[in-house]
Protein backbone atom coordinates (compact mmCIF):
# COMPACT_ATOMS: atom_id res chain seq x y z
CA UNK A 1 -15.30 28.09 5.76
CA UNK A 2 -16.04 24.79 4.87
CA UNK A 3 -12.45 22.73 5.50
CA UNK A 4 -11.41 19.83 3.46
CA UNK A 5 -7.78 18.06 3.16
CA UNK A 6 -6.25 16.36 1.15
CA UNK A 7 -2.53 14.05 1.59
CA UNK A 8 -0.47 11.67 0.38
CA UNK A 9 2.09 9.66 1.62
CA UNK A 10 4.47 6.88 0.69
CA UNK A 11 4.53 4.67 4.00
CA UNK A 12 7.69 2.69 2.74
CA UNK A 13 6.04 -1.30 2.41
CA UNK A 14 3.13 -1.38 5.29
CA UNK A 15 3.06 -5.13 5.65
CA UNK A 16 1.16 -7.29 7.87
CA UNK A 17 2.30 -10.77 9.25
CA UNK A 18 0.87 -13.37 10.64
CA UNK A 19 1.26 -13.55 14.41
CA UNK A 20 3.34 -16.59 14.18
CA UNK A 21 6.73 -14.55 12.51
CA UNK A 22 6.11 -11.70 14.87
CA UNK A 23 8.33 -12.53 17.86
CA UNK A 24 9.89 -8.88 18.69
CA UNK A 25 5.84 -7.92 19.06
CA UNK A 26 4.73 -11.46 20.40
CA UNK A 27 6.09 -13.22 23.11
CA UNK A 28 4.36 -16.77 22.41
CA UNK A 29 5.37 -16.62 18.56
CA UNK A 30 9.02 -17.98 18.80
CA UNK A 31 7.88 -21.23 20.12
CA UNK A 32 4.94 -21.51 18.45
CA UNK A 33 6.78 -21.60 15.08
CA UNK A 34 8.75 -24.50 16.48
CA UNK A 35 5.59 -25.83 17.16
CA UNK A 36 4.00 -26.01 14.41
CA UNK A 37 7.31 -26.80 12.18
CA UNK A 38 6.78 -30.25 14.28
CA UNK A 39 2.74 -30.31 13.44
CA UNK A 40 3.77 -29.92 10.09
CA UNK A 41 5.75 -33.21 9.78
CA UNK A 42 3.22 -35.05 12.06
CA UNK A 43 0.58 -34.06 9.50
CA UNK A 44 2.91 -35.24 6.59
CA UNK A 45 2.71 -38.48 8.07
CA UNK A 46 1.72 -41.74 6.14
CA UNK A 47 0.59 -43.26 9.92
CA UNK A 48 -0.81 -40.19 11.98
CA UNK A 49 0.20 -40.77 15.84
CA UNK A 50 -3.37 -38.52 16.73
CA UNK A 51 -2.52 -38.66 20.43
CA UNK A 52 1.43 -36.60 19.46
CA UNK A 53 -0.55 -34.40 17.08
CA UNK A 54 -3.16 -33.10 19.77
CA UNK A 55 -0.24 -32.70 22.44
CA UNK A 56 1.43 -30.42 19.80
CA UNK A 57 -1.28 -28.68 19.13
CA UNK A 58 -2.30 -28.26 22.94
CA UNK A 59 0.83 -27.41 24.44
CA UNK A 60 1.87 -25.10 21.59
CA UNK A 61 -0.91 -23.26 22.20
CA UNK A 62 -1.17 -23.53 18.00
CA UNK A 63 -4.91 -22.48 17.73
CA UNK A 64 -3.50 -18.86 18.80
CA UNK A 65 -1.30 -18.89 15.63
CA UNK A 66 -2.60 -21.25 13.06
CA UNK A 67 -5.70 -23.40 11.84
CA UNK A 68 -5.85 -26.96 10.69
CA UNK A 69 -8.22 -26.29 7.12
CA UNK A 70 -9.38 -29.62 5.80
CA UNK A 71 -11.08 -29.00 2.69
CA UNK A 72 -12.54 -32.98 2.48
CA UNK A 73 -11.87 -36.11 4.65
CA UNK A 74 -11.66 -39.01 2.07
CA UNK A 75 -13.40 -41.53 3.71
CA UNK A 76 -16.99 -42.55 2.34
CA UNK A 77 -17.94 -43.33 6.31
CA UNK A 78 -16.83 -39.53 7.90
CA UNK A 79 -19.29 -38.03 9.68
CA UNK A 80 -17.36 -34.24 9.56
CA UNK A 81 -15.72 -32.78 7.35
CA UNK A 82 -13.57 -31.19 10.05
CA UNK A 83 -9.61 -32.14 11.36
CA UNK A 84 -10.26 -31.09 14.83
CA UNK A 85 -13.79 -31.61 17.28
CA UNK A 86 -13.01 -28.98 19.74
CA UNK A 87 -14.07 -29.03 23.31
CA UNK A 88 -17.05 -26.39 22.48
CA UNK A 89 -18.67 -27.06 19.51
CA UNK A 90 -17.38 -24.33 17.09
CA UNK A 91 -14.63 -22.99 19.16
CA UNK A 92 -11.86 -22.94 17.34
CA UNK A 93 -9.44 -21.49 19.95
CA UNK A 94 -10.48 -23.78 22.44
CA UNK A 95 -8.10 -26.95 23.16
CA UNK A 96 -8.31 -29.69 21.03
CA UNK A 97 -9.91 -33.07 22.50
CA UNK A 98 -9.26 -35.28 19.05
CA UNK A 99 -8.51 -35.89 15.70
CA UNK A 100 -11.51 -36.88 13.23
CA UNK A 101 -11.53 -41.13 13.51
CA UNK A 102 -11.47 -41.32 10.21
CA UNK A 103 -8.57 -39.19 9.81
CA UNK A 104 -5.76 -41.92 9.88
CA UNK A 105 -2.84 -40.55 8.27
CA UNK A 106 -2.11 -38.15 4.97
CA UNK A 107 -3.87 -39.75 2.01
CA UNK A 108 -7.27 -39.59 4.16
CA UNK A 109 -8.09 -35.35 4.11
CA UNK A 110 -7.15 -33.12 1.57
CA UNK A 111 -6.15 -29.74 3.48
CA UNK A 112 -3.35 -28.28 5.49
CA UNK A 113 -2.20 -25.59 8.36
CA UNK A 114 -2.72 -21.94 7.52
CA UNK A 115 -1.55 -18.64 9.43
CA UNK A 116 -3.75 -16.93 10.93
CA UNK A 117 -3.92 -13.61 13.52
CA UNK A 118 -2.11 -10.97 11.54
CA UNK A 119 -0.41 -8.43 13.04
CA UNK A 120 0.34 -4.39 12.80
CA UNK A 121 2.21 -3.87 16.04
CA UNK A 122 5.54 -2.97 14.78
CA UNK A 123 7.38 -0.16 15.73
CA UNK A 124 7.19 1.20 11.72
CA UNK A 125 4.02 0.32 11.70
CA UNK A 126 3.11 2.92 14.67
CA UNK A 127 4.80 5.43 13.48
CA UNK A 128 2.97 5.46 10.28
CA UNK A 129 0.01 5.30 12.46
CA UNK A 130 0.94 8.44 14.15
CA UNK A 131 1.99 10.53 10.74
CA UNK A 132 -1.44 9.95 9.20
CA UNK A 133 -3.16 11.08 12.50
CA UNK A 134 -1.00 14.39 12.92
CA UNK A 135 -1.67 14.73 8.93
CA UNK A 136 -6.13 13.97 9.75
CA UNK A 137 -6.78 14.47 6.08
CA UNK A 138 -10.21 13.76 4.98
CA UNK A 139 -8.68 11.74 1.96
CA UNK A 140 -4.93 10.35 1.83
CA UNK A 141 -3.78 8.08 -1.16
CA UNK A 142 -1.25 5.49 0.14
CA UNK A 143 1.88 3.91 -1.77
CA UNK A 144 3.27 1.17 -0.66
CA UNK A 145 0.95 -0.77 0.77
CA UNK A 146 0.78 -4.55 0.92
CA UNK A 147 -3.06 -5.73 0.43
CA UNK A 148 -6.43 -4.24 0.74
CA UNK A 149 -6.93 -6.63 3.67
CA UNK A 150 -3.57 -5.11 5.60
CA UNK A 151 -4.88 -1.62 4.65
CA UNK A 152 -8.52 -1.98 6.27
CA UNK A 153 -6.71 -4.12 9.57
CA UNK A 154 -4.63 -1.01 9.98
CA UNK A 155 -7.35 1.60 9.50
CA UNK A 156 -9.15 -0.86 12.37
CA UNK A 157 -5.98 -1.67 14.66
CA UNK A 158 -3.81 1.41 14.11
CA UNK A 159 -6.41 4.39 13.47
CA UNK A 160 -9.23 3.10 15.14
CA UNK A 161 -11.19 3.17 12.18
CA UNK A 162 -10.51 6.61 11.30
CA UNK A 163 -11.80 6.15 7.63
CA UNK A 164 -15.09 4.62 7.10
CA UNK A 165 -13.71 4.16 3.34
CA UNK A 166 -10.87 1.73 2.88
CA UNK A 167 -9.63 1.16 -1.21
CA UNK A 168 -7.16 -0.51 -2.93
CA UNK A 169 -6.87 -3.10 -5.81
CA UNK A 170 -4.42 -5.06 -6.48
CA UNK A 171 -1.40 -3.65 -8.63
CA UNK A 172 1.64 -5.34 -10.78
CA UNK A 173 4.40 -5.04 -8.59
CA UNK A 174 5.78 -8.17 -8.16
CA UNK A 175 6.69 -7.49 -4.62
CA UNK A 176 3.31 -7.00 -3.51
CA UNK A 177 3.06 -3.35 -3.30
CA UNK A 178 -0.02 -1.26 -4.24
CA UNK A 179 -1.74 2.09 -4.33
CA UNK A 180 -4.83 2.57 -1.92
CA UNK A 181 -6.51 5.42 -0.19
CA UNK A 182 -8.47 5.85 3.06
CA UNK A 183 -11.24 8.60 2.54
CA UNK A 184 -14.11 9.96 4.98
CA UNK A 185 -16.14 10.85 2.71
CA UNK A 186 -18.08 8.01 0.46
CA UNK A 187 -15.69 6.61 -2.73
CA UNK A 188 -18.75 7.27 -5.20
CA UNK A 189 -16.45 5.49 -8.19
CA UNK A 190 -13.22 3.58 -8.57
CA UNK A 191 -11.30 2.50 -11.71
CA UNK A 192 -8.43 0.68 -11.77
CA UNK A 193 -5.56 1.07 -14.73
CA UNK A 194 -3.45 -2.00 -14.00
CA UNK A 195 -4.42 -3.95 -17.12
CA UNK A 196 -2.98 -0.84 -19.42
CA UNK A 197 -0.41 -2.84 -21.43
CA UNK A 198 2.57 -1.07 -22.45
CA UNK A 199 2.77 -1.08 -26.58
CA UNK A 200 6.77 -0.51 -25.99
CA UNK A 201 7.56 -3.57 -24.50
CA UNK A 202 7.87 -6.82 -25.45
CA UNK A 203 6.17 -9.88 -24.39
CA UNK A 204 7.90 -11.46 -21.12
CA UNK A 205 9.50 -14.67 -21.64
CA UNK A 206 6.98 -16.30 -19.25
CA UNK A 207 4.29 -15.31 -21.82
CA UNK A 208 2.62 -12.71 -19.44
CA UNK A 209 1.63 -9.18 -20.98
CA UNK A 210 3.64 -6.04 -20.15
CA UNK A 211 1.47 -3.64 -18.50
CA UNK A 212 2.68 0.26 -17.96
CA UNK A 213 2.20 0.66 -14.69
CA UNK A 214 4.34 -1.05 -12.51
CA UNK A 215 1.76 -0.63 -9.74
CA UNK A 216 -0.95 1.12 -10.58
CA UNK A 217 -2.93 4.50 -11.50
CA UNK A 218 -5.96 3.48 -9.28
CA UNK A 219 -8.82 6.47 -10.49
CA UNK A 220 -11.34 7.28 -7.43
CA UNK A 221 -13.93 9.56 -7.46
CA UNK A 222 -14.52 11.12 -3.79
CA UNK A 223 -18.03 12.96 -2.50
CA UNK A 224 -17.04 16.35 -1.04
CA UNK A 225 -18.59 17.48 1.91
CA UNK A 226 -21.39 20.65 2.29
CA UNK A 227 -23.14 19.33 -1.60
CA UNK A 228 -19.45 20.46 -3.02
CA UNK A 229 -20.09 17.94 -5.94
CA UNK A 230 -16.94 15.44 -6.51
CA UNK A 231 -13.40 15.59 -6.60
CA UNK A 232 -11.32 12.85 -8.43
CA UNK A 233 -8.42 11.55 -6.93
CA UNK A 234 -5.78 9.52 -8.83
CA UNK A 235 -3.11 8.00 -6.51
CA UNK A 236 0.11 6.85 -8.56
CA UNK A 237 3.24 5.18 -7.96
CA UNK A 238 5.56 5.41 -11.18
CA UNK A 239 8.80 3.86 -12.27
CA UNK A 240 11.07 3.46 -9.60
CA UNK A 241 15.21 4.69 -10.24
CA UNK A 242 16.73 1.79 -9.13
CA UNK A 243 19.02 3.70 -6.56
CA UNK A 244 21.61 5.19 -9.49
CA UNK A 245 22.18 7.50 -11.93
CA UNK A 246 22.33 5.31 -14.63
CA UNK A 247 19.10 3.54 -13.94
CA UNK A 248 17.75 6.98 -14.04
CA UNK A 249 18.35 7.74 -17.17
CA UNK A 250 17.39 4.05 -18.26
CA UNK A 251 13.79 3.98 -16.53
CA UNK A 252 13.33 7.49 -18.15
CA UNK A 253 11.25 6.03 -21.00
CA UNK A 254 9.19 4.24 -19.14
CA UNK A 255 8.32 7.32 -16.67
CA UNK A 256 7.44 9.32 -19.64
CA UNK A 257 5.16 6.87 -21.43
CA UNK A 258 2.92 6.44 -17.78
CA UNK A 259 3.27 10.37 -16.79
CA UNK A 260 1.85 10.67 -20.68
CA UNK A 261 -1.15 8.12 -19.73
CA UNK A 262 -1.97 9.62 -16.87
CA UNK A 263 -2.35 12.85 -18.45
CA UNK A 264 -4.46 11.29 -21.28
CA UNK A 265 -6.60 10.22 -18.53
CA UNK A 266 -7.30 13.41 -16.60
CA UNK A 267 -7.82 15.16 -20.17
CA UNK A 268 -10.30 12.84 -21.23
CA UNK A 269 -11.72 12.12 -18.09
CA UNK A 270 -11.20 14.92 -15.64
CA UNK A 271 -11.69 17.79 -17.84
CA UNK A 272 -13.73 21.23 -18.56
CA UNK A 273 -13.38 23.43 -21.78
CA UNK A 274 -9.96 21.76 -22.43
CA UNK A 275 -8.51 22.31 -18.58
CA UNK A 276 -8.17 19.80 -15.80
CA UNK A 277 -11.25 20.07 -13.48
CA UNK A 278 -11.78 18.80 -10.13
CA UNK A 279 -8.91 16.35 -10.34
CA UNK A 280 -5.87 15.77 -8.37
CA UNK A 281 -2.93 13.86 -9.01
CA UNK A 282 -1.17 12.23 -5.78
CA UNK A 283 1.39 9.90 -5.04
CA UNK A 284 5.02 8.68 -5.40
CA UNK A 285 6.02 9.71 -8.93
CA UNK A 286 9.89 8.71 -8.54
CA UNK A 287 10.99 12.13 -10.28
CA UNK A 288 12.21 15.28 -9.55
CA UNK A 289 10.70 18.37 -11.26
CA UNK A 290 13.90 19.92 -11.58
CA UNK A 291 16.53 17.63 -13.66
CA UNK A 292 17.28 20.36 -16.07
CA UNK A 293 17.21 18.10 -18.78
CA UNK A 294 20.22 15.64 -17.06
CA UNK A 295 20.65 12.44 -19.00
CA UNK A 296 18.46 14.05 -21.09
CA UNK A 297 19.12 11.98 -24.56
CA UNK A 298 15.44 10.24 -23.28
CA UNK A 299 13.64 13.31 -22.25
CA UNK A 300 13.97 15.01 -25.66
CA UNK A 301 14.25 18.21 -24.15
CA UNK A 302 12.13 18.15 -20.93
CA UNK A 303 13.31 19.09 -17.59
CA UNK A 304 11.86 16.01 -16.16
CA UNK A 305 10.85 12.43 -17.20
CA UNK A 306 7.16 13.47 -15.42
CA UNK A 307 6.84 16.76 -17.50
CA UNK A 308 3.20 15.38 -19.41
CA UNK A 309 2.26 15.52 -16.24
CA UNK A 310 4.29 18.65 -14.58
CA UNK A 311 3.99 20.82 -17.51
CA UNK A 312 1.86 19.35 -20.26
CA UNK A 313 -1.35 18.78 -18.26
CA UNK A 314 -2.36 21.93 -16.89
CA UNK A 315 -1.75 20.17 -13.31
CA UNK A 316 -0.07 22.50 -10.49
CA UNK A 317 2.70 21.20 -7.92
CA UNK A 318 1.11 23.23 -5.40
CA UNK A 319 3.53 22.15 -2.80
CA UNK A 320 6.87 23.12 -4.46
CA UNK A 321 4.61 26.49 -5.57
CA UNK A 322 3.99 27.45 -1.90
CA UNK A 323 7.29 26.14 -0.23
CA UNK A 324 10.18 26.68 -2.98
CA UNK A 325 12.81 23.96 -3.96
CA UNK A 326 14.53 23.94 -1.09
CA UNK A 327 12.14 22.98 1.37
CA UNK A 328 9.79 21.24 -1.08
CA UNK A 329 11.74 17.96 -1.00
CA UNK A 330 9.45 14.89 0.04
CA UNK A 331 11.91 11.99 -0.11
CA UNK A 332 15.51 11.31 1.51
CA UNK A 333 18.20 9.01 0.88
CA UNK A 334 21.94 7.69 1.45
CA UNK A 335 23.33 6.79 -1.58
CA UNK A 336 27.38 6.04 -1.60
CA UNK A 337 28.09 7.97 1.89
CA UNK A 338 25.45 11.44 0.61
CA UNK A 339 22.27 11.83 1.50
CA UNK A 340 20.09 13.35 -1.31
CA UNK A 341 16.97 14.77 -0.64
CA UNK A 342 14.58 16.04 -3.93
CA UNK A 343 10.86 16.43 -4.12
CA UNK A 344 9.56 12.65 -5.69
CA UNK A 345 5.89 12.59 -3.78
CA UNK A 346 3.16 15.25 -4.89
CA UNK A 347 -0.24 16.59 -4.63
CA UNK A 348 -0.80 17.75 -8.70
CA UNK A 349 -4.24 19.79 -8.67
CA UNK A 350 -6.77 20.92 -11.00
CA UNK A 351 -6.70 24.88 -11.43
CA UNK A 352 -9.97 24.71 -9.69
CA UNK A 353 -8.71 23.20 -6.46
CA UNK A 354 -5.56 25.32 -6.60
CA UNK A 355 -7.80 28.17 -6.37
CA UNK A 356 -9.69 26.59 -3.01
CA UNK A 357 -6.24 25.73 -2.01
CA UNK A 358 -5.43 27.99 1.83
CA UNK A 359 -2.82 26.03 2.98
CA UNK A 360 0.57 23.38 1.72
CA UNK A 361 2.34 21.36 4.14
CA UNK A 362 4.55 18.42 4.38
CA UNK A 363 4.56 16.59 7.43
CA UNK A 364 8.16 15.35 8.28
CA UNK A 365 7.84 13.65 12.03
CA UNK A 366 7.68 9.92 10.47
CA UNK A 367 10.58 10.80 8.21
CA UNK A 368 14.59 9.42 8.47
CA UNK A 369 17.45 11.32 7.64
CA UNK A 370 15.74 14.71 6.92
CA UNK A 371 18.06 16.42 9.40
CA UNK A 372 19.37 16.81 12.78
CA UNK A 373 15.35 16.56 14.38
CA UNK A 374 14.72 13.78 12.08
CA UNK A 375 13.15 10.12 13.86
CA UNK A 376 16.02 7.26 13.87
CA UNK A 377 16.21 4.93 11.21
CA UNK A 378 15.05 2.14 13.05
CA UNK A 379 11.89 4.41 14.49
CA UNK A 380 10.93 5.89 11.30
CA UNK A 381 7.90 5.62 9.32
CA UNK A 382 9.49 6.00 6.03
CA UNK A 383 12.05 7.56 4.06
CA UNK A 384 9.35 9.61 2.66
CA UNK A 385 7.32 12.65 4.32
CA UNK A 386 3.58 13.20 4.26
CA UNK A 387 2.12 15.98 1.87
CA UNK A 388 -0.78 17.95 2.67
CA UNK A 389 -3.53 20.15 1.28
CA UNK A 390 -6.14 22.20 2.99
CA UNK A 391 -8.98 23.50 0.85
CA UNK A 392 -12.05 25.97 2.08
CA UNK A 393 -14.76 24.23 -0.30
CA UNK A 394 -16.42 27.64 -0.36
CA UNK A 395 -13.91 28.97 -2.97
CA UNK A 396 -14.93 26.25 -5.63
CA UNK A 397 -16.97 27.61 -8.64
């Protein structure tokens, strides 16, 4: 048997910080943001007082937290183009001894502080750690997730560089979260559909061009282990509900229209003799399969507003398939005193890999609310559990 898996999760906005707003996971960081609020109007200065500014820094212990960039000193005599000479040449964490001489005051540099020494120790943050361990899938598309920069520090900080391959490009969300995935085997291809514009919209009043993803369909192309060829792996986050009913039926349209284009793409793309092949379809999809045509003015008739993709496409759920409805749910909620639970994350697969499919799972120790075994709110990795997929590559034609 030659083992392969395959996950998803949506790890509910993984975010890194800098160390200096991370005081419940840094002792020095509350003072050092009072610190360098006073840098910061020493540096805004007309007159600098250089003797006050390298106390601050000193005493603050600032170089732990921030960095003095200066981009150009002014002056036609400077020697440096640096703010700080440091004690050891280089150093930058070692105690200032002064300011550049012919840095006098603002108008002389052209730079500023910046935050530096991000950090992944939250509690959250953990316990997202720990789901993706317990879940060891050789590939596992992400939602939520902040940068690609915070996506390789946790693979490095968290996982301990669990995946050599680290992907994710940068999305439309305005709140600055994207699809990625972390893969052990090598990401052969990658192909971003962020720039898709939506022909249904109209232009934004700030002049920008509507796209139709909100985040992204980010298309990667993975090399299986044992010479098993290539597997493509599109990792999706679609229209979000809003939190009500109404809002459901009102981001309907726009579900439908990117379900439709992602089906386009794994018929034109990911396709043999007119069936999906070697393709799966992961991530948050923000839909239930099971709607039964509720507010269903929009869906014209379909159960769902992801049916191009649930019915149309030749794609299976193979999660709901092998668990049923009722334990197939992958998100919960409290919404007006109830908590709702439905299946919104899934692993859609190719006939092909359905067939080299031994195993469905979904991985509930990071999730809230689930039940009575179910990890505190405040402990939780996210409101949404981890789906899995274990293949024997053998079984692939």
């Amino acid at each position: 048997m030659l083992k392969f898996r395959l996950a998803t999760f949506n790890v509910e906005n993984l975010f890194s910080r800098p160390r200096l707003f991370a005081a419940g996971d840094d002792g020095g960081a509350a003072d050092a943001l009072k610190n360098a609020a006073v840098l910061q109007r020493l540096l805004d200065a007309k007159v600098y007082n250089t003797a006050e500014i390298v106390r601050v820094w000193n005493e603050g212990r600032l170089a732990d937290y921030v960095t003095v960039r200066c981009d150009r000193v002014n002056a036609p005599e400077a020697r440096s183009q640096r703010f700080f000479f440091h004690q050891r040449d280089g150093d930058a964490h070692s105690p200032a001894v002064s300011v550049n001489v012919a840095i006098k005051g603002r108008g002389d540099w052209v730079g500023g502080i910046e935050l530096t020494g991000e950090t992944l120790s939250g509690s959250q943050v953990q316990a997202i750690g720990k789901v993706i361990r317990r879940v060891d899938a050789d590939v596992i598309g992400l939602c939520e997730v902040e940068d690609r920069r915070t996506l390789e520090a946790f693979n490095v900080q968290v996982l301990g560089r669990k995946y050599p391959y680290c992907m994710l490009i940068e999305g439309n969300d305005e709140r600055g979260i994207d699809v990625g995935i972390l893969s052990k085997h090598p990401i052969v291809s990658l192909r971003s559909n962020a720039s898709t514009v939506d022909p249904e919209e109209k232009m934004r009043r700030d002049g920008s061009t509507p796209r139709l993803f909100n985040r992204d369909c980010l298309e990667t192309v993975i090399e299986l282990p044992g010479g098993k060829g290539r597997l493509a792996v599109l990792v999706a986050h679609l229209k979000s509900k809003r939190g009500s009913d109404t809002l459901e039926a009102e981001t309907d349209a726009k579900r439908l229209r990117q379900s439709a284009e992602i089906a386009r793409i794994v018929a034109e793309r990911y396709a043999v003799d007119g069936k999906p092949h070697r393709v799966a379809v992961v991530g948050d999809l923000n839909e239930t399969p099971d709607r039964a045509g509720h507010n269903g003015a929009m869906l014209g008739g379909r159960q769902s507003s992801i049916d191009p993709l649930l019915v149309e496409s030749g794609l299976e759920n193979v999660v709901r398939d092998a668990l049923g409805p009722e334990k197939s749910f992958t998100h919960v909620e409290e919404r007006g005193g109830r908590v709702r639970m439905g299946q919104i994350d899934y692993i859609l697969l190719s006939p092909d890999m359905k067939a080299a499919a031994t195993r469905c799972g979904i991985d509930r120790s990071g999730q809230a609310l689930w039940g009575p075994k179910a990890a505190p709110r405040s402990a939780a990795a996210s409101d949404h559990a981890a789906l899995l997929v274990a293949f024997d590559l053998e079984r692939l034609i």
